[in-house]
Protein backbone atom coordinates (compact mmCIF):
# COMPACT_ATOMS: atom_id res chain seq x y z
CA UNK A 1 -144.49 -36.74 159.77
CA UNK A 2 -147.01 -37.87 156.94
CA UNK A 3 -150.66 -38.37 157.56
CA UNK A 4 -152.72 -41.18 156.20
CA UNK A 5 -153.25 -39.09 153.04
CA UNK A 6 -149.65 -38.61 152.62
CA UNK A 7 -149.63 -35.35 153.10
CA UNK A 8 -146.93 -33.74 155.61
CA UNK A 9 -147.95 -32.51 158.60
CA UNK A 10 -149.27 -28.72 157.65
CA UNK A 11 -149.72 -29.97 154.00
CA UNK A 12 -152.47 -28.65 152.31
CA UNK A 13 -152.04 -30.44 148.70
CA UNK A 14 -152.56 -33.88 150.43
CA UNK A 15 -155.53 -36.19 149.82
CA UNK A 16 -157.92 -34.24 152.11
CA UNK A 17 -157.64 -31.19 150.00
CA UNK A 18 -159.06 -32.83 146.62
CA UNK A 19 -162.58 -32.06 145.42
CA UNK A 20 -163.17 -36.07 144.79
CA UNK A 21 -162.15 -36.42 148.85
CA UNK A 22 -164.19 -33.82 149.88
CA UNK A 23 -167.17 -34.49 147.87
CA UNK A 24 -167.04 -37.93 149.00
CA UNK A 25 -166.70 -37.40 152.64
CA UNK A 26 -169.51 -35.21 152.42
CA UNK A 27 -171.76 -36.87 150.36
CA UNK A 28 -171.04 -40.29 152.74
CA UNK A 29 -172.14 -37.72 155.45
CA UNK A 30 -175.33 -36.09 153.66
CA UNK A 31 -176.32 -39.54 152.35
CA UNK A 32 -175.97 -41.18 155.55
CA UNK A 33 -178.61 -38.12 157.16
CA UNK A 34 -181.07 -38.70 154.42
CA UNK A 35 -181.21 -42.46 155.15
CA UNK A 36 -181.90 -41.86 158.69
CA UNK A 37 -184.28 -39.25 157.75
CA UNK A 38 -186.59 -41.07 155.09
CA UNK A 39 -186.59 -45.06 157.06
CA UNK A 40 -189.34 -43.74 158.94
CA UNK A 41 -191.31 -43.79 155.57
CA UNK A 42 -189.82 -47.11 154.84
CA UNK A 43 -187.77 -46.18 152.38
CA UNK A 44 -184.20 -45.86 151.31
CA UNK A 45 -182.16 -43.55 149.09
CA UNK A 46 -182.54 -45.54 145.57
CA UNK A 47 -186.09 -46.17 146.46
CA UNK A 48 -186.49 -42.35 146.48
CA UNK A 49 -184.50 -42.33 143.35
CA UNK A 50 -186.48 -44.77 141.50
CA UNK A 51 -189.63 -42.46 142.40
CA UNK A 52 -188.07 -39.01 141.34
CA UNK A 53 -186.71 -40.38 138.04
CA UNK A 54 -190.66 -41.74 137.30
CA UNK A 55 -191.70 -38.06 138.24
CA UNK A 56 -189.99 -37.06 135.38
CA UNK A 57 -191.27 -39.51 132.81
CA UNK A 58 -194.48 -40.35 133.65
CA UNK A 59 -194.05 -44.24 132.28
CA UNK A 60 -190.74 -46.03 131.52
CA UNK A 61 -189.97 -49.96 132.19
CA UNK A 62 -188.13 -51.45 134.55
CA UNK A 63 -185.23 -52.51 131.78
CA UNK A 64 -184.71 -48.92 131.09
CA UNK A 65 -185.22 -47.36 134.44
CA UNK A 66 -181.99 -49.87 135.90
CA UNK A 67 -179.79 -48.64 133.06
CA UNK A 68 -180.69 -45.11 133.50
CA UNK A 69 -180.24 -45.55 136.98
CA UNK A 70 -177.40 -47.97 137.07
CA UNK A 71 -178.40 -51.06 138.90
CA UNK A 72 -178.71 -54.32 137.89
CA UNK A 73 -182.46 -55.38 136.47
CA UNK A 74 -182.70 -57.49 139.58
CA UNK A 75 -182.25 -54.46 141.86
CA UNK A 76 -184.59 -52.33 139.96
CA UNK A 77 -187.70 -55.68 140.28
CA UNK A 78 -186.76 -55.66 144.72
CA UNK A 79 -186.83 -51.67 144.53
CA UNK A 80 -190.50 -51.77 142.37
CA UNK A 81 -191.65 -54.20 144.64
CA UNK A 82 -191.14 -52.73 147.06
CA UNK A 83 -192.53 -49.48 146.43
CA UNK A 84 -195.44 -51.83 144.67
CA UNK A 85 -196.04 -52.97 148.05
CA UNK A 86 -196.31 -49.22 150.06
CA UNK A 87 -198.77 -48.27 146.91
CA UNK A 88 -196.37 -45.54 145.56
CA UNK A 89 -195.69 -47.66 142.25
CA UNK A 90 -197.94 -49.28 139.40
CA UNK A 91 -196.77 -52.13 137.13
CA UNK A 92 -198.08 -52.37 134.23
CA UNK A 93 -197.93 -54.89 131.19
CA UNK A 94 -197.06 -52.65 127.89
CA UNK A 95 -199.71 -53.53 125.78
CA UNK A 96 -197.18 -53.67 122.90
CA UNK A 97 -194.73 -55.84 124.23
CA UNK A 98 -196.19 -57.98 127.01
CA UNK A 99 -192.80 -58.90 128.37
CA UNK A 100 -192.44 -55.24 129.16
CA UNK A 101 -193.04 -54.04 133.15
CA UNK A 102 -193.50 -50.13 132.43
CA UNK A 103 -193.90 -48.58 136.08
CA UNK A 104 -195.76 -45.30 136.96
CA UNK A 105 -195.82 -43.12 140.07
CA UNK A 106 -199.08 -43.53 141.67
CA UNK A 107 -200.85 -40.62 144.00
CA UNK A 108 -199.32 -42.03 146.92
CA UNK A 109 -196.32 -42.01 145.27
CA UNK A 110 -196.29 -38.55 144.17
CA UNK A 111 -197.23 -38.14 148.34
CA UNK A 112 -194.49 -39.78 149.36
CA UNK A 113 -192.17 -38.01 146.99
CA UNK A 114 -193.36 -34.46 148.31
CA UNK A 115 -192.52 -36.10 151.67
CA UNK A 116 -188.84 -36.85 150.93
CA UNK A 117 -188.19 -33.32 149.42
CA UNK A 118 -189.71 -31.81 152.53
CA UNK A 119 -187.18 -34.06 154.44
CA UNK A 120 -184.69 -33.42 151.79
CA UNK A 121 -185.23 -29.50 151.98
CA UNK A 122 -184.85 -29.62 155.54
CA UNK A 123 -181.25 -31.58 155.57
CA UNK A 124 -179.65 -29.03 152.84
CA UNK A 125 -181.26 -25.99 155.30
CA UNK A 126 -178.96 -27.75 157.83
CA UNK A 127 -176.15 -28.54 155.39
CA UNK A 128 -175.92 -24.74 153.96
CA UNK A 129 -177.10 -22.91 157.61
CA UNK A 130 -173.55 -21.23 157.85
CA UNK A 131 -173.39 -20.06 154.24
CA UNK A 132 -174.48 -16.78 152.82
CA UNK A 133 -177.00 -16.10 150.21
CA UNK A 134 -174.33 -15.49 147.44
CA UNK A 135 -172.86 -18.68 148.61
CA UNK A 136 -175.69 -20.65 148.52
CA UNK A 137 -176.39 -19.24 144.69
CA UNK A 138 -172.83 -20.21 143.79
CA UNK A 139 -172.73 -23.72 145.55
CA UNK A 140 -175.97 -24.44 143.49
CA UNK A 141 -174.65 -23.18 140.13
CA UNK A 142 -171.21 -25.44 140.22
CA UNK A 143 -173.00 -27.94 141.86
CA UNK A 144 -175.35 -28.17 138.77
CA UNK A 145 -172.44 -27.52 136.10
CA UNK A 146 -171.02 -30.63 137.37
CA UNK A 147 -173.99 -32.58 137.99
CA UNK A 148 -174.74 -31.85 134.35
CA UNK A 149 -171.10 -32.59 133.31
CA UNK A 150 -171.60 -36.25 135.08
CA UNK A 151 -174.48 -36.71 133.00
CA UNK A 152 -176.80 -35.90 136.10
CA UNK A 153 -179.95 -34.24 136.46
């Protein structure tokens, strides 16, 4: 008898068994715990997102920060206000090209950011808890190989 994978009952080279499957089930799972996690602070994943990729350039616009990102321009204006609105985001007319919005991370945002890797810290102590040191090392070195090879940071 097949499963819903296809795979035959005692299978092991069915659906279930892929890296894309399991990476995806997990991440659903992982993402799902760090949305529960960070709506007490109002926010949601891509919010935090938005905020960790302005950590790392201190001023971009909101044009470039959806493409880098990969949401549509009007996603990136409801995620800034939003932020814009809980004081962890500045907007900014560029001063060269007034129809340019450049954001920066405020103090508060920079707060709120330390907040969500404290949160964040806590999930992947609970997501790794039954792995061993050398484990943990190796998980972390493929996991940035192919974060890197996805054009990830």
């Amino acid at each position: 008898m097949s499963d819903v994978n296809g795979a035959a009952d005692g299978d092991s080279a069915g659906l279930t068994s892929t890296v894309v499957f399991r990476l995806g089930t997990l991440g659903a799972v992982v993402t799902d715990r760090f949305t529960r996690a960070i709506e007490e602070l109002g926010l949601k994943p891509k919010h935090v997102g938005l905020m960790a990729a302005l950590s790392r350039d201190a001023v971009a616009s909101q044009q470039e920060l959806a493409a880098r990102m990969g949401v549509a321009p009007s996603l990136m204006v409801s995620l800034a206000d939003h932020l814009e609105g809980l004081g962890a985001v500045q907007r900014v007319r560029d001063p060269q090209d007034r129809r340019r919005q450049v954001l920066t991370l405020t103090e508060e945002g920079h707060d709120l950011l330390g907040r969500c890797t404290s949160m964040a810290r806590t999930l992947d102590d609970e997501l790794v808890a039954g792995l061993t040191e050398d484990q943990r090392k190796s998980l972390d070195e493929v996991l940035r190989v192919m974060a890197g090879r996805a054009g990830l940071p």
